[in-house]
Protein backbone atom coordinates (compact mmCIF):
# COMPACT_ATOMS: atom_id res chain seq x y z
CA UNK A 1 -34.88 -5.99 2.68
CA UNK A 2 -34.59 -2.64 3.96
CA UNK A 3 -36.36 0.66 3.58
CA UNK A 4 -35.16 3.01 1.16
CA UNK A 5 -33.82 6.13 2.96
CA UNK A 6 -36.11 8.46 3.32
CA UNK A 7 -33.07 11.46 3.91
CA UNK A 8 -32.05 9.85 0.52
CA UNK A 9 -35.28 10.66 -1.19
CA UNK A 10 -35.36 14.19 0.84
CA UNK A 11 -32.23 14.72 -0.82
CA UNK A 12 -32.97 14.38 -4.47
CA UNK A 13 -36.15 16.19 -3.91
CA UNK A 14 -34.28 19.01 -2.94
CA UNK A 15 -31.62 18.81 -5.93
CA UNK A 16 -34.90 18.31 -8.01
CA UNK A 17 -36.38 21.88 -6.48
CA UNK A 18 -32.80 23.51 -6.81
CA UNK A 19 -33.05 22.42 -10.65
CA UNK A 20 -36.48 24.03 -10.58
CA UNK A 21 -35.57 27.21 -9.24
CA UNK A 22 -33.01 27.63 -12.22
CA UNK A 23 -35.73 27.67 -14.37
CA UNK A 24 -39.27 28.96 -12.50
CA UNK A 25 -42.38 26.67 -12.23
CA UNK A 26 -44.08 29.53 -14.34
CA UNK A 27 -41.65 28.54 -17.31
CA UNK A 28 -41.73 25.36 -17.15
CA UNK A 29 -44.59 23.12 -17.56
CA UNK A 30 -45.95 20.93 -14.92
CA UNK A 31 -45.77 17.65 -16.53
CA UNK A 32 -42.07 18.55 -17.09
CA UNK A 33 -42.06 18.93 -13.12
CA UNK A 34 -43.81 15.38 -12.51
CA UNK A 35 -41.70 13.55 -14.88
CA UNK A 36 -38.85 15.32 -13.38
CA UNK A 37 -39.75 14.08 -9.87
CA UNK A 38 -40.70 10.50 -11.22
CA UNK A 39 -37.70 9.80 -12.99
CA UNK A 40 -36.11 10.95 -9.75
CA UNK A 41 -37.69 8.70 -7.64
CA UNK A 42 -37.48 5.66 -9.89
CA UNK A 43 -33.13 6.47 -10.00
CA UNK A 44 -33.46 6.28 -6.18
CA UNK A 45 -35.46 3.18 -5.68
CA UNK A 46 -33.48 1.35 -7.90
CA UNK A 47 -29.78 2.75 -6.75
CA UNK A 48 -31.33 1.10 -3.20
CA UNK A 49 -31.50 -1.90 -4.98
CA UNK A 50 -28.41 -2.24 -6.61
CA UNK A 51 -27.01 -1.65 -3.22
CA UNK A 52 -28.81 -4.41 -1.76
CA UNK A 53 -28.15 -6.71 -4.27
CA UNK A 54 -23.98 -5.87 -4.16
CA UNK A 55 -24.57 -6.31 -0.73
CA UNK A 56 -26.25 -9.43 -0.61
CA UNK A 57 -23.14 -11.20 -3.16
CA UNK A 58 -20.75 -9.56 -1.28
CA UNK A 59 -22.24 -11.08 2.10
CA UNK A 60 -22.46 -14.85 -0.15
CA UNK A 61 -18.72 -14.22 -1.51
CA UNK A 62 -17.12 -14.10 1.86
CA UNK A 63 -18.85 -17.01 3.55
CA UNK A 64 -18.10 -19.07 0.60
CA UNK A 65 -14.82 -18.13 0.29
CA UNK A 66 -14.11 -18.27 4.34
CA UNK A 67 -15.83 -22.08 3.47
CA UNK A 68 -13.05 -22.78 0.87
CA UNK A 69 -10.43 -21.46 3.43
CA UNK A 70 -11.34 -24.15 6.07
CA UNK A 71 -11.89 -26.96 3.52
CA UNK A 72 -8.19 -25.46 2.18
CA UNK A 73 -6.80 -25.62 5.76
CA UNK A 74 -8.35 -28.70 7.18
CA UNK A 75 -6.98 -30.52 4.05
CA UNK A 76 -3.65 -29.36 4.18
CA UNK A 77 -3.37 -30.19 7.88
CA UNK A 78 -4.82 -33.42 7.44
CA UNK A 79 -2.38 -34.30 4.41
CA UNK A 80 0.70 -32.74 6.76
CA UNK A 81 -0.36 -34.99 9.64
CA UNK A 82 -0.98 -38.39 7.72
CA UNK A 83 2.52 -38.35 6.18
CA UNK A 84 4.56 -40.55 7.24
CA UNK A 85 8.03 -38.95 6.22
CA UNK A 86 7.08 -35.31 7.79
CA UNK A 87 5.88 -37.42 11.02
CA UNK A 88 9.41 -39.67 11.36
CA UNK A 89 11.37 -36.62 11.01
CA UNK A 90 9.43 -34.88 13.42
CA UNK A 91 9.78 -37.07 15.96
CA UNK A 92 13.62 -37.79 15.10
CA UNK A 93 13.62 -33.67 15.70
CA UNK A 94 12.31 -33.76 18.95
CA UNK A 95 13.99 -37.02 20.07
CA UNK A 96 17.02 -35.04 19.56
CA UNK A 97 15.80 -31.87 21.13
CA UNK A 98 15.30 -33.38 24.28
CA UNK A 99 17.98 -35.60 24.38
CA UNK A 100 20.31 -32.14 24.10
CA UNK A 101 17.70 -30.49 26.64
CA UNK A 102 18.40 -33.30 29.18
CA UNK A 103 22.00 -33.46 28.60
């Protein structure tokens, strides 16, 4: 996993001191302060984790579908290929083909 941002943290510091300055230190008590700054702090480290989470099922969604995709493809061609019908009328296309091409 990776580190939490620390301009991220920086940042809601400073939105946390802008809130302060609104109302002065003087007025309001410390503990208010801490629990302000806490409660910050917890929001960020788990916003990082939600993100790391989305991006970890995002990641899993794509190679699973890209898995279904080949399985799709490889199946279809397959299929395509082993038919008898689609293969005689191929080859009655191209015998024709050439047979104008060398004409």
């Amino acid at each position: 996993m990776s580190r939490i941002d620390v301009q991220t943290l920086v940042a809601v510091f400073e939105k946390r001191i802008e809130a302060l300055e609104k109302n002065p230190p003087d007025k309001v008590p410390m503990a208010v302060v801490i629990k302000m700054l806490s409660e910050s702090i917890d929001q960020i480290i788990k916003e990082h984790f939600v993100h790391l989470v989305r991006k970890d099922i995002q990641k899993l969604i794509n190679k699973e579908f890209l898995e279904m995709k080949r399985e799709f493809v490889s199946k279809t061609v397959e299929n395509i290929l082993t038919d008898d019908d689609f293969r005689e009328v191929l080859e009655k296309k191209i015998k024709n083909q050439v047979l104008e091409n060398i004409k």
